[in-house]
PDB file of N, CA and C in Angstrom:
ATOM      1  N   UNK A   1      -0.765  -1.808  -3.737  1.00  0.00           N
ATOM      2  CA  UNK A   1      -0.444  -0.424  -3.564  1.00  0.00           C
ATOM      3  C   UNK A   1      -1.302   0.431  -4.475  1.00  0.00           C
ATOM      4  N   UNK A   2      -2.007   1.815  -4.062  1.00  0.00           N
ATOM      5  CA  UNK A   2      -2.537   2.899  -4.636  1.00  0.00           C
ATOM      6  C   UNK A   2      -1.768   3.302  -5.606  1.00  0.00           C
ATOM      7  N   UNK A   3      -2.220   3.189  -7.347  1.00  0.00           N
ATOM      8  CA  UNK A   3      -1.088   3.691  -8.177  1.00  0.00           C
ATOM      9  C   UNK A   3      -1.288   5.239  -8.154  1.00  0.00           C
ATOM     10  N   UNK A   4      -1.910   5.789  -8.018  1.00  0.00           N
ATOM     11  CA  UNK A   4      -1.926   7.618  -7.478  1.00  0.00           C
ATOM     12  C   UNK A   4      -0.574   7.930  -6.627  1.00  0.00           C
ATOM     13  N   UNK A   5      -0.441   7.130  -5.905  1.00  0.00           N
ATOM     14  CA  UNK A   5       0.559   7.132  -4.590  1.00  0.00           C
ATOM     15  C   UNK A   5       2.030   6.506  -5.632  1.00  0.00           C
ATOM     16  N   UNK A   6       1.604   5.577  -5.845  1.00  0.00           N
ATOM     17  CA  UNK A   6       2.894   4.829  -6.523  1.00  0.00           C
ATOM     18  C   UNK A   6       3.195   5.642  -7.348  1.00  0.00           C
ATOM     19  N   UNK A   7       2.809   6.975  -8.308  1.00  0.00           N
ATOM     20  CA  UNK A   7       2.989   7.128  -9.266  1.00  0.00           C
ATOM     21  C   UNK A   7       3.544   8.584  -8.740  1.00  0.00           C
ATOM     22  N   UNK A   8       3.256   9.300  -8.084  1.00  0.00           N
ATOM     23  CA  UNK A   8       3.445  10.257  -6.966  1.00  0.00           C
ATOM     24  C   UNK A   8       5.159  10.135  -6.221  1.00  0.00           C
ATOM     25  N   UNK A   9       5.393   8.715  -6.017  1.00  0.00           N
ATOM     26  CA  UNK A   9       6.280   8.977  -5.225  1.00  0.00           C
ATOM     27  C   UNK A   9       7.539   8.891  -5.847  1.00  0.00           C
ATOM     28  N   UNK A  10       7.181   7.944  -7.227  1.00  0.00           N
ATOM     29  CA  UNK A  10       8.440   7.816  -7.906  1.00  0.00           C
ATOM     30  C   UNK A  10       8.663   9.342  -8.668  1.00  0.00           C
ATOM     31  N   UNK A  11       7.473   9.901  -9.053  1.00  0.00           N
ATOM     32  CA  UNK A  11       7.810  11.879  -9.474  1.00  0.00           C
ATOM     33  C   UNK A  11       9.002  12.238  -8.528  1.00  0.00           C
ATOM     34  N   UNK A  12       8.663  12.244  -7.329  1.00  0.00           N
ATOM     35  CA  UNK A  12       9.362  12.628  -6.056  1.00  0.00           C
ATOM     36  C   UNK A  12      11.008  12.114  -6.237  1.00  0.00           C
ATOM     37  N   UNK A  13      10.850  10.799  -6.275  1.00  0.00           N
ATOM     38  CA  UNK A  13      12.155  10.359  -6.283  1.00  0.00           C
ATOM     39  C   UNK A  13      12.976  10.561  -7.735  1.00  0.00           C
ATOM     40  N   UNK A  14      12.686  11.257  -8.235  1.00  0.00           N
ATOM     41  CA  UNK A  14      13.077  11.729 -10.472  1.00  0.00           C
ATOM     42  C   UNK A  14      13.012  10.723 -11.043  1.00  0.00           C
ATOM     43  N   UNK A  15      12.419   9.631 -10.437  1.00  0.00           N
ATOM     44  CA  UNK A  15      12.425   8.272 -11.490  1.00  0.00           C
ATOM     45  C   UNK A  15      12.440   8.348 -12.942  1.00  0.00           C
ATOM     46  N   UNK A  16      13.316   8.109 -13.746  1.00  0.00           N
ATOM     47  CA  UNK A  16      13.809   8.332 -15.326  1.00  0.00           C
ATOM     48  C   UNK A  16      12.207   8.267 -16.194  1.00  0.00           C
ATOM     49  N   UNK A  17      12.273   9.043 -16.779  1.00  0.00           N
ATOM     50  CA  UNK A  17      11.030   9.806 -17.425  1.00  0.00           C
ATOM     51  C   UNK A  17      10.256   8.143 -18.225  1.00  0.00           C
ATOM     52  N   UNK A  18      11.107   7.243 -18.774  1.00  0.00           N
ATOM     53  CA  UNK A  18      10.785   6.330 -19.382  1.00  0.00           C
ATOM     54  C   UNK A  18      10.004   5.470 -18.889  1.00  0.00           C
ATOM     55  N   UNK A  19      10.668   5.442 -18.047  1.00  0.00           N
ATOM     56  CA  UNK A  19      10.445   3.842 -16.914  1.00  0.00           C
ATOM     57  C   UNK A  19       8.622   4.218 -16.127  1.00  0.00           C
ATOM     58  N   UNK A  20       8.778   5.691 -15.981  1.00  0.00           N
ATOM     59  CA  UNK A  20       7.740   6.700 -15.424  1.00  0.00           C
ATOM     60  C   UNK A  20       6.786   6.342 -16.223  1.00  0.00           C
ATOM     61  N   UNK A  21       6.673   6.652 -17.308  1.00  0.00           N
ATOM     62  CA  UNK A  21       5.592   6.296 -18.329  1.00  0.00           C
ATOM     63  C   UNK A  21       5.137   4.926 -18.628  1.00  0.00           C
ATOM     64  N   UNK A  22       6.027   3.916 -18.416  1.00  0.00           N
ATOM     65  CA  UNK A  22       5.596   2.406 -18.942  1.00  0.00           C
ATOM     66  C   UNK A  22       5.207   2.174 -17.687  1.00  0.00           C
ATOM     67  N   UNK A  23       5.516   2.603 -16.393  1.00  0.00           N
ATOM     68  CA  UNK A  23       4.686   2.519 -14.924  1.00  0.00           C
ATOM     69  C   UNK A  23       3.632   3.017 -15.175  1.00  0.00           C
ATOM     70  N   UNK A  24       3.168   4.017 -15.647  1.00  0.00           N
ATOM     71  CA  UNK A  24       2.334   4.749 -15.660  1.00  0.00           C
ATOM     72  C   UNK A  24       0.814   3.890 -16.507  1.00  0.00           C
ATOM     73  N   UNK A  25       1.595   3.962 -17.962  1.00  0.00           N
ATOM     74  CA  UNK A  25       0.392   3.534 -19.223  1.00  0.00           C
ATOM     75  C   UNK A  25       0.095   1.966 -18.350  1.00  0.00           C
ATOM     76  N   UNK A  26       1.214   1.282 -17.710  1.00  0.00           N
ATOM     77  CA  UNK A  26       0.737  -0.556 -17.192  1.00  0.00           C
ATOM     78  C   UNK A  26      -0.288  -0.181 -16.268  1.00  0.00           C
ATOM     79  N   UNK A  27      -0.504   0.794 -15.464  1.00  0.00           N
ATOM     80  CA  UNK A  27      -1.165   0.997 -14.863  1.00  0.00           C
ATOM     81  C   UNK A  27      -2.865   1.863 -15.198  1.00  0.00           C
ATOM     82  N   UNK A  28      -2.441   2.633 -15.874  1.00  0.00           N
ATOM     83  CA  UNK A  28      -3.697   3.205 -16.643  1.00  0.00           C
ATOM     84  C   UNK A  28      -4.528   2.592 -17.049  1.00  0.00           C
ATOM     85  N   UNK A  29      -6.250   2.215 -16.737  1.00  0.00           N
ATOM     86  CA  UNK A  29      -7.195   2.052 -17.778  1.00  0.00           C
ATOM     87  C   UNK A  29      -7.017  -0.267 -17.088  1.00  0.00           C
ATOM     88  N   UNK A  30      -6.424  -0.095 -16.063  1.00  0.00           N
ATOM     89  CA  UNK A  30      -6.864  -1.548 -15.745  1.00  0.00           C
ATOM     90  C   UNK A  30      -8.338  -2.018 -15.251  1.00  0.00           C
ATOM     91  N   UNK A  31      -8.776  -3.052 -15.987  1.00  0.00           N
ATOM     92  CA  UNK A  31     -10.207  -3.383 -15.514  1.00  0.00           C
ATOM     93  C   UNK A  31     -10.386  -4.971 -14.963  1.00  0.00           C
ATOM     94  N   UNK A  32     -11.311  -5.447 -13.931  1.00  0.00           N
ATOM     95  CA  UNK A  32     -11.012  -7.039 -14.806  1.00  0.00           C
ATOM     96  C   UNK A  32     -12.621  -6.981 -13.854  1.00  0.00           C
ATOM     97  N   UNK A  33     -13.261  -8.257 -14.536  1.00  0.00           N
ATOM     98  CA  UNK A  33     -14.478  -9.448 -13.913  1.00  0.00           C
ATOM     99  C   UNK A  33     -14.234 -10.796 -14.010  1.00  0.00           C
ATOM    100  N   UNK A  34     -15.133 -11.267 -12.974  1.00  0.00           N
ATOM    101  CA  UNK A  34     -14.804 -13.051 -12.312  1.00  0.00           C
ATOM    102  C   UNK A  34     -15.878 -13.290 -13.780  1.00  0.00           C
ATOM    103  N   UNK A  35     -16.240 -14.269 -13.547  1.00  0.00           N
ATOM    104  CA  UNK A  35     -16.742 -15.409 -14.234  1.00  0.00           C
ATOM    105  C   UNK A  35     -16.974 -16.578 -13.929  1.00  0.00           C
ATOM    106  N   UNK A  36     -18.027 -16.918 -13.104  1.00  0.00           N
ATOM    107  CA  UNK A  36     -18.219 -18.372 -12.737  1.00  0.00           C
ATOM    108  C   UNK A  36     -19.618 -19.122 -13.315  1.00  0.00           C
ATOM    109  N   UNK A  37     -19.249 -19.861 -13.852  1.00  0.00           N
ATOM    110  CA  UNK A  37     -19.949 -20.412 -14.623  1.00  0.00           C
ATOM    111  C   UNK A  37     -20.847 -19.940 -16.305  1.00  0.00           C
ATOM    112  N   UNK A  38     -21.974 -19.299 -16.374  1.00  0.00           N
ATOM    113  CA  UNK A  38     -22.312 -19.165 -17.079  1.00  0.00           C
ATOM    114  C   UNK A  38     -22.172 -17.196 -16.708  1.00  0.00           C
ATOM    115  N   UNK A  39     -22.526 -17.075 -15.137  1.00  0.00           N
ATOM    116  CA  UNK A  39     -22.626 -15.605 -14.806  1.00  0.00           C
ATOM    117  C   UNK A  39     -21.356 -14.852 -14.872  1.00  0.00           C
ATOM    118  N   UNK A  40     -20.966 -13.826 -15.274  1.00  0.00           N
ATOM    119  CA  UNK A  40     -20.322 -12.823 -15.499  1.00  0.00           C
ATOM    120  C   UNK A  40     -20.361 -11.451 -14.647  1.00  0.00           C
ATOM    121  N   UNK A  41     -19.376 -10.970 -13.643  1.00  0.00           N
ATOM    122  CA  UNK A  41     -20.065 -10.011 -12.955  1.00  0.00           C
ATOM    123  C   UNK A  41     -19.412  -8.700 -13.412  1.00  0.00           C
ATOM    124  N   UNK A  42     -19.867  -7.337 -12.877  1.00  0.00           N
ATOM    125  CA  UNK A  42     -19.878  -6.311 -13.688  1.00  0.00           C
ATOM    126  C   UNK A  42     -18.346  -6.143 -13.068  1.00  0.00           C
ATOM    127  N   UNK A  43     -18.073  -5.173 -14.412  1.00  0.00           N
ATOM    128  CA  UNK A  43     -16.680  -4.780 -14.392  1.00  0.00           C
ATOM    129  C   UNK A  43     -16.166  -3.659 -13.853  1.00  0.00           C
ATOM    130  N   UNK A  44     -14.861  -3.434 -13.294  1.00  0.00           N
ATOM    131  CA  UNK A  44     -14.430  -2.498 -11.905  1.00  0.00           C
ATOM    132  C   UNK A  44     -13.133  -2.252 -12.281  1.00  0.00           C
ATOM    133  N   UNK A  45     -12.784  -0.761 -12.117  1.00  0.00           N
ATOM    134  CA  UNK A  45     -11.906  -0.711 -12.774  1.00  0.00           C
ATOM    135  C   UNK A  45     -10.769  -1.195 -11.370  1.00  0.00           C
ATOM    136  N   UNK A  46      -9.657  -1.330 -11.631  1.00  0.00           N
ATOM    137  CA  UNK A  46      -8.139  -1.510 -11.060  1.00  0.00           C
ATOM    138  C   UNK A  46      -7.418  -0.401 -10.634  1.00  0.00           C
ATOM    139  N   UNK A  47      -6.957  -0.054  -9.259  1.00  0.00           N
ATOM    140  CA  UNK A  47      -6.431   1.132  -9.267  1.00  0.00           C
ATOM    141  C   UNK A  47      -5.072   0.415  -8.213  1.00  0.00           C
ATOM    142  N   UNK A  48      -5.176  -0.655  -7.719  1.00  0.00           N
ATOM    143  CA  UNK A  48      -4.746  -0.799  -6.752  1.00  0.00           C
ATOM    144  C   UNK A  48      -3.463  -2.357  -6.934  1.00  0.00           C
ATOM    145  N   UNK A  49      -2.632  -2.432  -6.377  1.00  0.00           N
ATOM    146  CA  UNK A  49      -1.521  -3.799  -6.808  1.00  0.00           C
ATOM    147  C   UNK A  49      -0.806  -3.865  -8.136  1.00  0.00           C
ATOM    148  N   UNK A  50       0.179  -4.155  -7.917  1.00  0.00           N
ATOM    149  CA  UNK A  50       1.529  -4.082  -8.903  1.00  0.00           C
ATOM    150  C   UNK A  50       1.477  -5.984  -9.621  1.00  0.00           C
ATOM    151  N   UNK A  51       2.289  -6.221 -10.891  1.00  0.00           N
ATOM    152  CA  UNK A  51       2.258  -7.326 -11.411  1.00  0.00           C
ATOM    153  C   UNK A  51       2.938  -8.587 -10.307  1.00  0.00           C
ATOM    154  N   UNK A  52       2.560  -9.080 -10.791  1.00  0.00           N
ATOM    155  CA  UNK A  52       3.225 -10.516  -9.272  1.00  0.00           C
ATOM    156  C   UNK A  52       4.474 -10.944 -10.507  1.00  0.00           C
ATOM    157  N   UNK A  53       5.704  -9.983  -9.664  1.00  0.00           N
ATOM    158  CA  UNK A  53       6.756 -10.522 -10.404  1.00  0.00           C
ATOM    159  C   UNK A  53       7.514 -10.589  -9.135  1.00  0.00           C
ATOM    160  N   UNK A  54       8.346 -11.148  -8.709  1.00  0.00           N
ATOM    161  CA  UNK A  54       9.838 -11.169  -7.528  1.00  0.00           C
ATOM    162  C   UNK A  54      10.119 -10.304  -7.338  1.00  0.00           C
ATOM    163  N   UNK A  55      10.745  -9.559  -8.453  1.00  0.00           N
ATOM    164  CA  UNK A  55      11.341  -8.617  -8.308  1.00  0.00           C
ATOM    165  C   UNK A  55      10.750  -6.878  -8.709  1.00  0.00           C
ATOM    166  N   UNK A  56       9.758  -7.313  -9.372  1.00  0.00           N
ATOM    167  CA  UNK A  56       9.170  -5.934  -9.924  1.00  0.00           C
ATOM    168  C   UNK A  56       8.250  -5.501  -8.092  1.00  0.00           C
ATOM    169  N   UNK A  57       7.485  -6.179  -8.046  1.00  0.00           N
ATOM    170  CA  UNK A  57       6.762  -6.236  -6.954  1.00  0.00           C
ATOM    171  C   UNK A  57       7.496  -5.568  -6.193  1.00  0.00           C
ATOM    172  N   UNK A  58       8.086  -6.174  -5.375  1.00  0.00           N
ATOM    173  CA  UNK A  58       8.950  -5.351  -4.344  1.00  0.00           C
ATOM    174  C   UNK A  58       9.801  -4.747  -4.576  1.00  0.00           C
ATOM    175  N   UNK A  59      10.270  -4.429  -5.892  1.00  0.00           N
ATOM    176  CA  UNK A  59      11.142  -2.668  -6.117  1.00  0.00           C
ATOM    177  C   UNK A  59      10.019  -1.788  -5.851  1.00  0.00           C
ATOM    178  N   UNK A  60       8.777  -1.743  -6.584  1.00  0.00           N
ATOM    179  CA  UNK A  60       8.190  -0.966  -7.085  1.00  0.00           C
ATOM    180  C   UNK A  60       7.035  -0.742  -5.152  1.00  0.00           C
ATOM    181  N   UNK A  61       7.096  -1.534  -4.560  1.00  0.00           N
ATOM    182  CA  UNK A  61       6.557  -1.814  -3.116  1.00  0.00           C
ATOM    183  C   UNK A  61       7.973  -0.550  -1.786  1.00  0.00           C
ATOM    184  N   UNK A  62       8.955  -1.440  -2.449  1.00  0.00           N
ATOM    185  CA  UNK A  62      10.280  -0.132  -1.452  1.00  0.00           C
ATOM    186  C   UNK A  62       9.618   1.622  -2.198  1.00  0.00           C
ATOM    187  N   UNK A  63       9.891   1.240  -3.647  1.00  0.00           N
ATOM    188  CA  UNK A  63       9.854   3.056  -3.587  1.00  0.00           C
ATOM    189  C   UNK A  63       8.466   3.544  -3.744  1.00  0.00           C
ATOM    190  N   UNK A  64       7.794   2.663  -3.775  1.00  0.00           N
ATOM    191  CA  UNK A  64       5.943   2.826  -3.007  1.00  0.00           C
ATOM    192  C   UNK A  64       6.210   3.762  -1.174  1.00  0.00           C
ATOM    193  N   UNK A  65       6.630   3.174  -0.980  1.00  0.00           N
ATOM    194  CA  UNK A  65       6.597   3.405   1.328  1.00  0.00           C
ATOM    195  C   UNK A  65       8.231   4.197   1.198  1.00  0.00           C
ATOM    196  N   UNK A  66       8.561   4.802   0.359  1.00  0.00           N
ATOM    197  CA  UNK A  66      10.193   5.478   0.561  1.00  0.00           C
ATOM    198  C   UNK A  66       9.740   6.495   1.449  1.00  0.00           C
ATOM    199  N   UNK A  67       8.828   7.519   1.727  1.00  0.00           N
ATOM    200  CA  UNK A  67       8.441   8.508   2.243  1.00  0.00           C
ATOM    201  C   UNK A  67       8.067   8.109   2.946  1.00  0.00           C
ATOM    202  N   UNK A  68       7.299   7.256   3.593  1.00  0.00           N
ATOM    203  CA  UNK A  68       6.824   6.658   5.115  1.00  0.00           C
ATOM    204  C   UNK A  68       7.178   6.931   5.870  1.00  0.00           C
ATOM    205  N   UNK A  69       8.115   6.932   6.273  1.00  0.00           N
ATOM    206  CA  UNK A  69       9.232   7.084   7.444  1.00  0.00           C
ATOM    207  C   UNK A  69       9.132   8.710   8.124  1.00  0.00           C
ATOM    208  N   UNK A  70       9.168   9.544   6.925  1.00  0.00           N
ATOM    209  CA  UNK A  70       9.187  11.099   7.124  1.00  0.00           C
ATOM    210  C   UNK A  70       7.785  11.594   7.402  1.00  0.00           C
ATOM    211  N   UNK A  71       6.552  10.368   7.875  1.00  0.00           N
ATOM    212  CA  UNK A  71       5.056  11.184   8.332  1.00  0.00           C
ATOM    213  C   UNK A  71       5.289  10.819   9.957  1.00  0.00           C
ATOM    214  N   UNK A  72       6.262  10.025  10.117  1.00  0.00           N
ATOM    215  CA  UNK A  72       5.932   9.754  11.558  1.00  0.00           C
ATOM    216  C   UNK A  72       7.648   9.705  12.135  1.00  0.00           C
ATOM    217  N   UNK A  73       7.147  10.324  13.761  1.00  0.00           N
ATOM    218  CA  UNK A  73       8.364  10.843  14.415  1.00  0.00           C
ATOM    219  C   UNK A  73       8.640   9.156  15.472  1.00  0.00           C
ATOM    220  N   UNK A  74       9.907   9.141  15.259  1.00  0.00           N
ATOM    221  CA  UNK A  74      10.624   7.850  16.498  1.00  0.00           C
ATOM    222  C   UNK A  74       9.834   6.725  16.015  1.00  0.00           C
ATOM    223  N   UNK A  75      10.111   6.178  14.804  1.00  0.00           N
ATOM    224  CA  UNK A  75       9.806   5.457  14.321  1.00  0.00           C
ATOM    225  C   UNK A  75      10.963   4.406  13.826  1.00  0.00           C
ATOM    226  N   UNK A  76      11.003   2.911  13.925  1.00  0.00           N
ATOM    227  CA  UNK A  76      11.793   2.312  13.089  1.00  0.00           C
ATOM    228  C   UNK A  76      11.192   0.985  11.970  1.00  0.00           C
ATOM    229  N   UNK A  77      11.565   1.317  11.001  1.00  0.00           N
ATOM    230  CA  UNK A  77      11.040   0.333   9.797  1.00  0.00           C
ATOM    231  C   UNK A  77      12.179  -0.688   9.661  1.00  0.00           C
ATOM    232  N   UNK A  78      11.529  -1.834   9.191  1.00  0.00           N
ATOM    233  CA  UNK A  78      12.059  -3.152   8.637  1.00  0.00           C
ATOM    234  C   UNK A  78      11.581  -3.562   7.851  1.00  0.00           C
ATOM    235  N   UNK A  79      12.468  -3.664   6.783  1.00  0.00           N
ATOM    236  CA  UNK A  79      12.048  -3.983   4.952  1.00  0.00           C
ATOM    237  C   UNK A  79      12.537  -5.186   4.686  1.00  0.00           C
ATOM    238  N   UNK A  80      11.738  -5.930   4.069  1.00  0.00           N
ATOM    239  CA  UNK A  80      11.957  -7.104   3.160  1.00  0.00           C
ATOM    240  C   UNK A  80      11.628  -7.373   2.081  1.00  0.00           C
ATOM    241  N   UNK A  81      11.958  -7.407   0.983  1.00  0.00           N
ATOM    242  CA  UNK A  81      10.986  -7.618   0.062  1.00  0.00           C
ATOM    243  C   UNK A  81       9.769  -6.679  -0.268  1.00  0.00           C
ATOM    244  N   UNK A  82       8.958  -7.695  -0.273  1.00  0.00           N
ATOM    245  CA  UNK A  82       7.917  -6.340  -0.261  1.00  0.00           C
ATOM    246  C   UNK A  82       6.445  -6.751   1.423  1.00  0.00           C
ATOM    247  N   UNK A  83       7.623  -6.863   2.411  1.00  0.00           N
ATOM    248  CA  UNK A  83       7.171  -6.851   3.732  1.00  0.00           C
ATOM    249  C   UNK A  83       7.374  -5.209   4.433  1.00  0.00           C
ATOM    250  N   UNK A  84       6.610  -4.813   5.119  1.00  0.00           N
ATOM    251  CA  UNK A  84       7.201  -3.448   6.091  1.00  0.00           C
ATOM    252  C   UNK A  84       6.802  -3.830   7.116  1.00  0.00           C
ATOM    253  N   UNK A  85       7.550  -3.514   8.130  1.00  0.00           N
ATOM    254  CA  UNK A  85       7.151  -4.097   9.563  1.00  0.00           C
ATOM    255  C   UNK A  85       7.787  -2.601  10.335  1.00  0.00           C
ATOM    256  N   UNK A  86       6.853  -1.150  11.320  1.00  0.00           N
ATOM    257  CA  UNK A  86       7.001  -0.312  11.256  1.00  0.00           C
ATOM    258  C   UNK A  86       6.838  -0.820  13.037  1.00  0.00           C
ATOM    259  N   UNK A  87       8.039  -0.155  13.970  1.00  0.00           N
ATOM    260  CA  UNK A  87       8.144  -0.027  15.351  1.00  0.00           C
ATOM    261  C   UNK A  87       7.981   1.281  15.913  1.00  0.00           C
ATOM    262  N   UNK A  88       6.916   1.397  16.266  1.00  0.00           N
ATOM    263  CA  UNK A  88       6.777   3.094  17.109  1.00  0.00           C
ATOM    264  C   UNK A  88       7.063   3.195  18.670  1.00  0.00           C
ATOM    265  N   UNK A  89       8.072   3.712  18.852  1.00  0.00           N
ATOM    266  CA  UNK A  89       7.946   3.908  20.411  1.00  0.00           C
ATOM    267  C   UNK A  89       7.314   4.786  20.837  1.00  0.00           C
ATOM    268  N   UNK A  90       6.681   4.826  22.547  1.00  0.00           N
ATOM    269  CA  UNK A  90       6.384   5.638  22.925  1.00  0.00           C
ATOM    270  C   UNK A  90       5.078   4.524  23.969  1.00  0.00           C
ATOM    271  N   UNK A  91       4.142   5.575  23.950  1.00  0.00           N
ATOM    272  CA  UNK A  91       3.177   5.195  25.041  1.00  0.00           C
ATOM    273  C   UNK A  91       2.164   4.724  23.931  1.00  0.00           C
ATOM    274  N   UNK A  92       2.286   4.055  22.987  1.00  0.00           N
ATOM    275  CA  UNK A  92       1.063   3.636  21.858  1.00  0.00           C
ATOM    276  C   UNK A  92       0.235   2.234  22.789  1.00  0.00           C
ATOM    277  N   UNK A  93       0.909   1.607  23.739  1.00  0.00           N
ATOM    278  CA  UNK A  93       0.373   0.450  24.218  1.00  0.00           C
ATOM    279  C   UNK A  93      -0.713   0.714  25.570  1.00  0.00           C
ATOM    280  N   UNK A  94      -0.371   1.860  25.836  1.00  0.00           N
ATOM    281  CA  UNK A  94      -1.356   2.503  26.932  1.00  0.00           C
ATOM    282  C   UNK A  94      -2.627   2.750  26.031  1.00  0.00           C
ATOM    283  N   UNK A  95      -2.150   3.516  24.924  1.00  0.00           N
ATOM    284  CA  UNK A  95      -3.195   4.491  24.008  1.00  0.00           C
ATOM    285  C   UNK A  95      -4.318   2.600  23.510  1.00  0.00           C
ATOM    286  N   UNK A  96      -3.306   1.662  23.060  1.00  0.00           N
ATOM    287  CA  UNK A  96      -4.415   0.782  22.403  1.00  0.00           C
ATOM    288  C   UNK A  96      -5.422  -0.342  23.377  1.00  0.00           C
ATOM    289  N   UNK A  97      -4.509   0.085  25.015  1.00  0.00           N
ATOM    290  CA  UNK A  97      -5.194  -0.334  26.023  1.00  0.00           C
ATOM    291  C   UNK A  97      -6.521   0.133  26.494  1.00  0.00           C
ATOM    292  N   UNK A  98      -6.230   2.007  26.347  1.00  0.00           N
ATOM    293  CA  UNK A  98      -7.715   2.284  26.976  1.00  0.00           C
ATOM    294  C   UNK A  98      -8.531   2.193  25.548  1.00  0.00           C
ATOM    295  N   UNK A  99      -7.967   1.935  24.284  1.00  0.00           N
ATOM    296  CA  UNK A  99      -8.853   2.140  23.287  1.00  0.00           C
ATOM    297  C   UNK A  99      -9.764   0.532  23.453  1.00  0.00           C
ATOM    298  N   UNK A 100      -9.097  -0.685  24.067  1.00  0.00           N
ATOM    299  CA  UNK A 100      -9.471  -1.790  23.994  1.00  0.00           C
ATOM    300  C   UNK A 100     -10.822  -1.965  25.281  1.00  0.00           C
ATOM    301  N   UNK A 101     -10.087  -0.654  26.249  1.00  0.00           N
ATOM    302  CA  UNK A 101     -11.061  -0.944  27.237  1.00  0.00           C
ATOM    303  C   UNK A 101     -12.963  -0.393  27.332  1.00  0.00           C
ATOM    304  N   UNK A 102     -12.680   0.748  26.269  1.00  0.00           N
ATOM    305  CA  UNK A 102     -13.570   1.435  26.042  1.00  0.00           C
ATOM    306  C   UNK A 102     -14.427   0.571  25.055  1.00  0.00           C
ATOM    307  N   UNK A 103     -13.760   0.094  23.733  1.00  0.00           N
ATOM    308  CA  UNK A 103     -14.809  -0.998  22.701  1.00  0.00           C
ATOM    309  C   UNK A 103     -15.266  -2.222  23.528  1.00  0.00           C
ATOM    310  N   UNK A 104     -14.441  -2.619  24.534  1.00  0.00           N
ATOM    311  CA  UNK A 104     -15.284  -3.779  25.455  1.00  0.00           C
ATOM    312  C   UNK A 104     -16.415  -3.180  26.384  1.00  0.00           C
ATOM    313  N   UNK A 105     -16.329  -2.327  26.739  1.00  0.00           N
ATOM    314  CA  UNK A 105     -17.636  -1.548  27.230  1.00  0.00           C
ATOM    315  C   UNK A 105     -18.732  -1.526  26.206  1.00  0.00           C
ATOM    316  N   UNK A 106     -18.786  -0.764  25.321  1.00  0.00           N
ATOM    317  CA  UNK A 106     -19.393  -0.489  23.947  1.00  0.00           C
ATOM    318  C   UNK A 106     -19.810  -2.122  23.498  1.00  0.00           C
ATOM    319  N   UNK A 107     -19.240  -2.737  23.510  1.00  0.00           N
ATOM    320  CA  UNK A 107     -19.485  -4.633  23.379  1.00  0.00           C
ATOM    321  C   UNK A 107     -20.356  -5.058  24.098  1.00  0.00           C
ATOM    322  N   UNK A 108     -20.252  -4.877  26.020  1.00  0.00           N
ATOM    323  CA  UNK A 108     -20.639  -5.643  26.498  1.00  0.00           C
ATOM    324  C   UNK A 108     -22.325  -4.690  26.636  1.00  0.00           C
ATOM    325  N   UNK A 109     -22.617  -3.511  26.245  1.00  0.00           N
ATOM    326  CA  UNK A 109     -23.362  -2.435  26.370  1.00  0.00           C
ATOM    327  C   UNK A 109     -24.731  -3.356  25.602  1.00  0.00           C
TER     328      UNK A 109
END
C-alpha cells in the first residue's frame, strides 16, 4: 500500500494522534538495496507496503481501502484479511469484450 494514501486515510478516519505518528515516523525515510555477491545495487527509497505482521498488515490494509467503496457506484466488496475482492455490476463485461476485441485487432495488425 501507498503510505501517502495510508497516511491520508487514517487522518480521515481521526486515527488517535499517537498511533498516527509511530505510523507515520515507521514509515518515513525507508530505504533498502539487494546485494548479491560482491555487487551492491543503488539504493531506492520505500514508499510502498506495510511490515509482514498477521495482524498489523491487514488492520492497517482494511483502513488503507475504507474509502474505496465511496469512488464507485453499485459496487460490492469482500474483505479478508488483507484480500479485497470488488463486484461491479452492470454492463462492464460487454465494455471488457469490445475492449478485448479491439487489442486482438491491434495484435493481429
Amino acid at each position: 500500500m501507498w503510505h501517502p494514501a495510508l497516511i491520508s486515510a487514517l487522518v480521515k478516519l481521526d486515527f488517535p494522534l499517537p498511533l498516527l505518528k509511530w505510523i507515520y515516523s515507521w514509515s518515513k525515510g525507508r530505504i533498502m538495496s539487494m546485494q548479491v555477491g560482491a555487487a551492491i545495487s543503488r539504493t531506492i527509497n520505500i514508499i510502498v507496503g506495510v511490515p509482514q505482521s498477521p495482524f498489523l498488515a491487514a488492520m492497517l490494509f482494511q483502513l488503507h481501502i475504507h474509502f474505496l467503496p465511496s469512488f464507485f457506484l453499485n459496487i460490492v466488496c469482500h474483505l479478508f484479511a488483507d484480500d479485497l475482492a470488488i463486484v461491479i455490476n452492470g454492463g462492464l463485461d460487454k465494455q471488457a469484450e469490445a475492449a478485448m476485441k479491439i487489442l486482438e485487432r491491434y495484435a493481429g495488425a
